[in-house]
N, C-alpha and C. Protein backbone atom coordinates (compact mmCIF):
# COMPACT_ATOMS: atom_id res chain seq x y z
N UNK A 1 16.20 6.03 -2.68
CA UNK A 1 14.85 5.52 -2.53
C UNK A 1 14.14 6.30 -1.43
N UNK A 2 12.73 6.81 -1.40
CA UNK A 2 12.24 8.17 -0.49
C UNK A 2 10.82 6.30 -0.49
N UNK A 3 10.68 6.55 1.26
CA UNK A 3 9.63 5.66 1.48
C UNK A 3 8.96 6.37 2.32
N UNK A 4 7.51 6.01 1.68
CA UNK A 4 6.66 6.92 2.75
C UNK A 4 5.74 6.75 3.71
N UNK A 5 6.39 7.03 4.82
CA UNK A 5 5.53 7.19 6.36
C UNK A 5 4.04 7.45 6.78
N UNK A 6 2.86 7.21 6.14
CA UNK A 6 2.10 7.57 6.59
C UNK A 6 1.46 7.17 7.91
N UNK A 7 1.39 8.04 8.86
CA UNK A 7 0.93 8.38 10.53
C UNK A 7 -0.94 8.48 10.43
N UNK A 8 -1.15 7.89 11.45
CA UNK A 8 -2.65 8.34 11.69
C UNK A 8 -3.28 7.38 12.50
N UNK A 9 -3.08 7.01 13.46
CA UNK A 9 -3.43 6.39 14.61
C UNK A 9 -2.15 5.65 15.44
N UNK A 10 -0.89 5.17 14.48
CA UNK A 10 0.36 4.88 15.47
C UNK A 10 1.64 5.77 15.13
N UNK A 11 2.09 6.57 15.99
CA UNK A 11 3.21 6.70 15.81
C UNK A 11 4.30 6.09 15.60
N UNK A 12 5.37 6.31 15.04
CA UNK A 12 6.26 5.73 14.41
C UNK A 12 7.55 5.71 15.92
N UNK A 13 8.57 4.39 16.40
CA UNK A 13 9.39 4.92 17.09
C UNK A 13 10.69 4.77 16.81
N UNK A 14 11.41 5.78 17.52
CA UNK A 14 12.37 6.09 16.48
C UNK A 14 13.55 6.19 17.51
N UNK A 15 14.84 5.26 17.35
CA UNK A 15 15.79 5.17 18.85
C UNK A 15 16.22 6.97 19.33
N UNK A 16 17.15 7.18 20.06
CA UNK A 16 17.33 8.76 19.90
C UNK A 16 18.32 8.77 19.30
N UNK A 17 18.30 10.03 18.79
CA UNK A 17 19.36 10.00 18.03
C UNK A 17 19.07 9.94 16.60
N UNK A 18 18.09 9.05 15.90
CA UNK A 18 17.81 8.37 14.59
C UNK A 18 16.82 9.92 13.56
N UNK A 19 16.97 9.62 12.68
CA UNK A 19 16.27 10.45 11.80
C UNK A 19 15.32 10.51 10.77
N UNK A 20 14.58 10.96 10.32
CA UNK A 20 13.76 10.35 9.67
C UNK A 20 13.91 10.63 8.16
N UNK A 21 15.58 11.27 7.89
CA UNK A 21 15.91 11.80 6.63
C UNK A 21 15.90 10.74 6.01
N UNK A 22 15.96 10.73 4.10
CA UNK A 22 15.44 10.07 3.36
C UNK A 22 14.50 9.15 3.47
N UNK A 23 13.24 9.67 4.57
CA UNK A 23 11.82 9.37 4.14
C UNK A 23 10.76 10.34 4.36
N UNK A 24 10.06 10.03 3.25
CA UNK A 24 8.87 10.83 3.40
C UNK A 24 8.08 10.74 4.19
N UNK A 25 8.02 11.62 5.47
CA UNK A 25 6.61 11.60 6.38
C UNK A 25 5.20 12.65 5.75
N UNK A 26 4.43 11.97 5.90
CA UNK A 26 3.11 12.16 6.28
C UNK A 26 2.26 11.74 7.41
N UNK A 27 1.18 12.69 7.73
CA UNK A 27 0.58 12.50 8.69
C UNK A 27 -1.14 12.92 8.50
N UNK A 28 -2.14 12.06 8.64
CA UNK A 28 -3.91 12.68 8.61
C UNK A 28 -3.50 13.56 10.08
N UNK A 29 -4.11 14.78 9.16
CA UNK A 29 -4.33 15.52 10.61
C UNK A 29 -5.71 15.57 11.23
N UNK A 30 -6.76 14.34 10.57
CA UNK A 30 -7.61 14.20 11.09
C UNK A 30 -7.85 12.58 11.55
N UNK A 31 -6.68 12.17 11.44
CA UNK A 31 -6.82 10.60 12.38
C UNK A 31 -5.48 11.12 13.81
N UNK A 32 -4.64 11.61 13.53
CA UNK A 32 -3.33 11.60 14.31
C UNK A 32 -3.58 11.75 15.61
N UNK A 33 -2.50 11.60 16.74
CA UNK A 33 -3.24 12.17 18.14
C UNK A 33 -2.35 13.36 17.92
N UNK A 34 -2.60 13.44 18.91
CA UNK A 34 -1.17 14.91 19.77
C UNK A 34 -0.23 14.50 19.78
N UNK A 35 0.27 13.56 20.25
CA UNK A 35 2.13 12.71 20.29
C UNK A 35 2.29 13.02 19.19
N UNK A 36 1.35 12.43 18.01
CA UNK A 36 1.75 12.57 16.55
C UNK A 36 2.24 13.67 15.78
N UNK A 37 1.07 14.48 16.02
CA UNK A 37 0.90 16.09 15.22
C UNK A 37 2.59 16.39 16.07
N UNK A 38 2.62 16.00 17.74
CA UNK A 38 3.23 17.36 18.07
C UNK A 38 5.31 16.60 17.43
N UNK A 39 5.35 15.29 17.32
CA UNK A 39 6.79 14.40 16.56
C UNK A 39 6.84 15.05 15.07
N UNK A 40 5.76 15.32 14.62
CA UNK A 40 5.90 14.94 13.12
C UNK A 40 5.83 16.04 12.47
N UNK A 41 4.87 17.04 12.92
CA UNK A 41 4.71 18.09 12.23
C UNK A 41 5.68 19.52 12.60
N UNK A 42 6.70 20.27 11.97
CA UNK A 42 7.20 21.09 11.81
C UNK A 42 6.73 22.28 12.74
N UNK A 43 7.21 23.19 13.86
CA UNK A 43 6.61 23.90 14.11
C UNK A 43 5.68 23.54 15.45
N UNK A 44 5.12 22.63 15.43
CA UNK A 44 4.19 21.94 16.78
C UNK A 44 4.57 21.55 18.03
N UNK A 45 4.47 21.89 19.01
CA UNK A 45 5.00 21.43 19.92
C UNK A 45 3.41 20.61 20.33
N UNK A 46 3.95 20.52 21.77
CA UNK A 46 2.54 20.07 22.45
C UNK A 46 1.23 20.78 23.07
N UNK A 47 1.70 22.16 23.32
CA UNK A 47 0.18 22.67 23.18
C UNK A 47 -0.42 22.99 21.97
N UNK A 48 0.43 23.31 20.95
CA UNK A 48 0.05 23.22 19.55
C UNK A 48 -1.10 22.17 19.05
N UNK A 49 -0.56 20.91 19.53
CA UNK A 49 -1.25 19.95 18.83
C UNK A 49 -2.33 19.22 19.65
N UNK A 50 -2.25 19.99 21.23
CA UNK A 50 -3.59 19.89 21.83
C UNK A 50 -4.56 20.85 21.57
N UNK A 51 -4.10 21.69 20.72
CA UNK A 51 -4.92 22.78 20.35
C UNK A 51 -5.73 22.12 18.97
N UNK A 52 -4.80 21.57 18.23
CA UNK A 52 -5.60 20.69 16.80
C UNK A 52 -6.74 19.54 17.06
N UNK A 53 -6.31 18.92 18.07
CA UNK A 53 -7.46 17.79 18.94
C UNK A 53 -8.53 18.80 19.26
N UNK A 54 -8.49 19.68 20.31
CA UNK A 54 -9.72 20.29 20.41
C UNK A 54 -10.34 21.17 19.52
N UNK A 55 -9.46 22.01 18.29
CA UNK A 55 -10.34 22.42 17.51
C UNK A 55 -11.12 21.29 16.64
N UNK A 56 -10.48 20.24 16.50
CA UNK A 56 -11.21 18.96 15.29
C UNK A 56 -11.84 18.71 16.17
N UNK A 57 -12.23 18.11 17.37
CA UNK A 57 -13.00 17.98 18.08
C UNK A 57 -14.33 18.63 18.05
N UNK A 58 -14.43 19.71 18.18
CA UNK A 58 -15.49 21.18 18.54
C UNK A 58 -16.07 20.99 17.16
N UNK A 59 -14.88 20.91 15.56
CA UNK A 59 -15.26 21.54 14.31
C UNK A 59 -15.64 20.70 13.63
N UNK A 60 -15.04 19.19 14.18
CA UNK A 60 -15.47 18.15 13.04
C UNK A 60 -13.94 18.39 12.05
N UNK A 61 -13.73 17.46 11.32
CA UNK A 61 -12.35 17.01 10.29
C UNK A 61 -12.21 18.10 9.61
N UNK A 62 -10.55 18.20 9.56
CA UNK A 62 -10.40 19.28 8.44
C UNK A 62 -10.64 19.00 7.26
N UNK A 63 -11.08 20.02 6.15
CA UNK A 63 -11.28 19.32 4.59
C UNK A 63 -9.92 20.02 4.12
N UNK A 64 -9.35 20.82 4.50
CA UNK A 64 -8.24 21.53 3.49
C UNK A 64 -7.02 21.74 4.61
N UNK A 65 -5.78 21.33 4.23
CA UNK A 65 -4.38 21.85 5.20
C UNK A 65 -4.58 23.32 5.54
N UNK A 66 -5.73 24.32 4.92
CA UNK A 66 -5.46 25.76 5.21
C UNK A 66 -5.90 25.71 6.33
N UNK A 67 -7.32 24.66 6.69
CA UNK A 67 -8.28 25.02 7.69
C UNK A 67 -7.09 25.20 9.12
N UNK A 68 -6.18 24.50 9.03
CA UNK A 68 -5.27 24.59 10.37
C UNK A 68 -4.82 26.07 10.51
N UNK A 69 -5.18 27.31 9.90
CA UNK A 69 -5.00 28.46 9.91
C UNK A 69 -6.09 28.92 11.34
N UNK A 70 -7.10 27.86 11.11
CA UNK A 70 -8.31 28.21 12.38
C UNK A 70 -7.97 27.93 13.58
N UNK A 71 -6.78 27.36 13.71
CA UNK A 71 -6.47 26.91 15.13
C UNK A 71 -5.53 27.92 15.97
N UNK A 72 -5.64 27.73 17.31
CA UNK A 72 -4.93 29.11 17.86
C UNK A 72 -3.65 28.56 17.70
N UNK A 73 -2.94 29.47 17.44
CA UNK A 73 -1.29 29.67 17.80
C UNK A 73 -1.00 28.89 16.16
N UNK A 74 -1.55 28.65 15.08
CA UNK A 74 -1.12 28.12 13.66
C UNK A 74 -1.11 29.16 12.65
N UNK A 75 -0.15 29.51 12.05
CA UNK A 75 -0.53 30.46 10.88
C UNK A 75 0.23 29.81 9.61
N UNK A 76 -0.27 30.70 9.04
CA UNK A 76 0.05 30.38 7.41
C UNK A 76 1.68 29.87 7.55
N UNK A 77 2.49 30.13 7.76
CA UNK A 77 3.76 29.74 7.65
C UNK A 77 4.27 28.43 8.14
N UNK A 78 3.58 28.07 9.27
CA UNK A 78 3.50 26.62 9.57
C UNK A 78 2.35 26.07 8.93
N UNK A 79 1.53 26.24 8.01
CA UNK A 79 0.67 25.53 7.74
C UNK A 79 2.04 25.32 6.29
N UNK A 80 2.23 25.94 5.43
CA UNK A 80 3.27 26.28 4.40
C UNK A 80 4.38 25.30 4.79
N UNK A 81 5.10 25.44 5.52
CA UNK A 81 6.44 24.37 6.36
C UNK A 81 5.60 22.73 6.18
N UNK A 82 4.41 22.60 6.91
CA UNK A 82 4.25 21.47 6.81
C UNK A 82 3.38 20.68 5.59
N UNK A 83 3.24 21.68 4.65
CA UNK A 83 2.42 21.35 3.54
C UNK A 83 2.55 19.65 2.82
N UNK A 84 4.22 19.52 2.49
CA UNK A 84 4.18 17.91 2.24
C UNK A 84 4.21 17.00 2.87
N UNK A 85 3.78 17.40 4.17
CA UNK A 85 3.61 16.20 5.48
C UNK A 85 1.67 15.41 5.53
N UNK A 86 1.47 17.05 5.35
CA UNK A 86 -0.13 17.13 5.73
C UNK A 86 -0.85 15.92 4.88
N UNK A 87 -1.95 15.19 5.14
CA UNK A 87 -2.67 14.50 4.68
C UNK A 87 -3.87 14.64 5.23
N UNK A 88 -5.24 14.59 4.16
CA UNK A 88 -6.36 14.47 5.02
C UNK A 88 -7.50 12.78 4.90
């Protein structure tokens, strides 16, 4: 059974140790904070995903998972990695 996680204003907590295998995460990368983007998404750390706050910030909501290609330090390959996470 695959149950799915969708993120976008609370993060999910999770003891240490625990995993989030056999479920499906998703995440809006235009509701999420930074804790969020930087737990959930593949590739992100935390300046990463203070970098996604201030570009949505400046740009207004993403319409497409590519637009995260506009953000510094994101390229196609992490946009690709996190493709079945992404939600808008």
């Amino acid at each position: 059974m695959v149950v799915a996680l969708v993120v976008g204003g609370v993060a999910p907590v999770l003891a240490s140790g625990e995993s989030y295998e056999g479920i499906e995460i998703t995440i809006n990368i235009n509701d999420a904070n930074a804790e969020e983007l930087d737990k959930l998404l593949i590739g992100i750390g935390p300046d990463k995903a203070a970098n996604i706050i201030e570009y949505r910030d400046a740009n207004g909501p993403f319409s497409s998972p590519e637009d995260l290609i506009n953000v510094k330090g994101i390229g196609v390959s992490t946009v690709e990695k996190n493709r079945e996470r992404i939600e808008l």
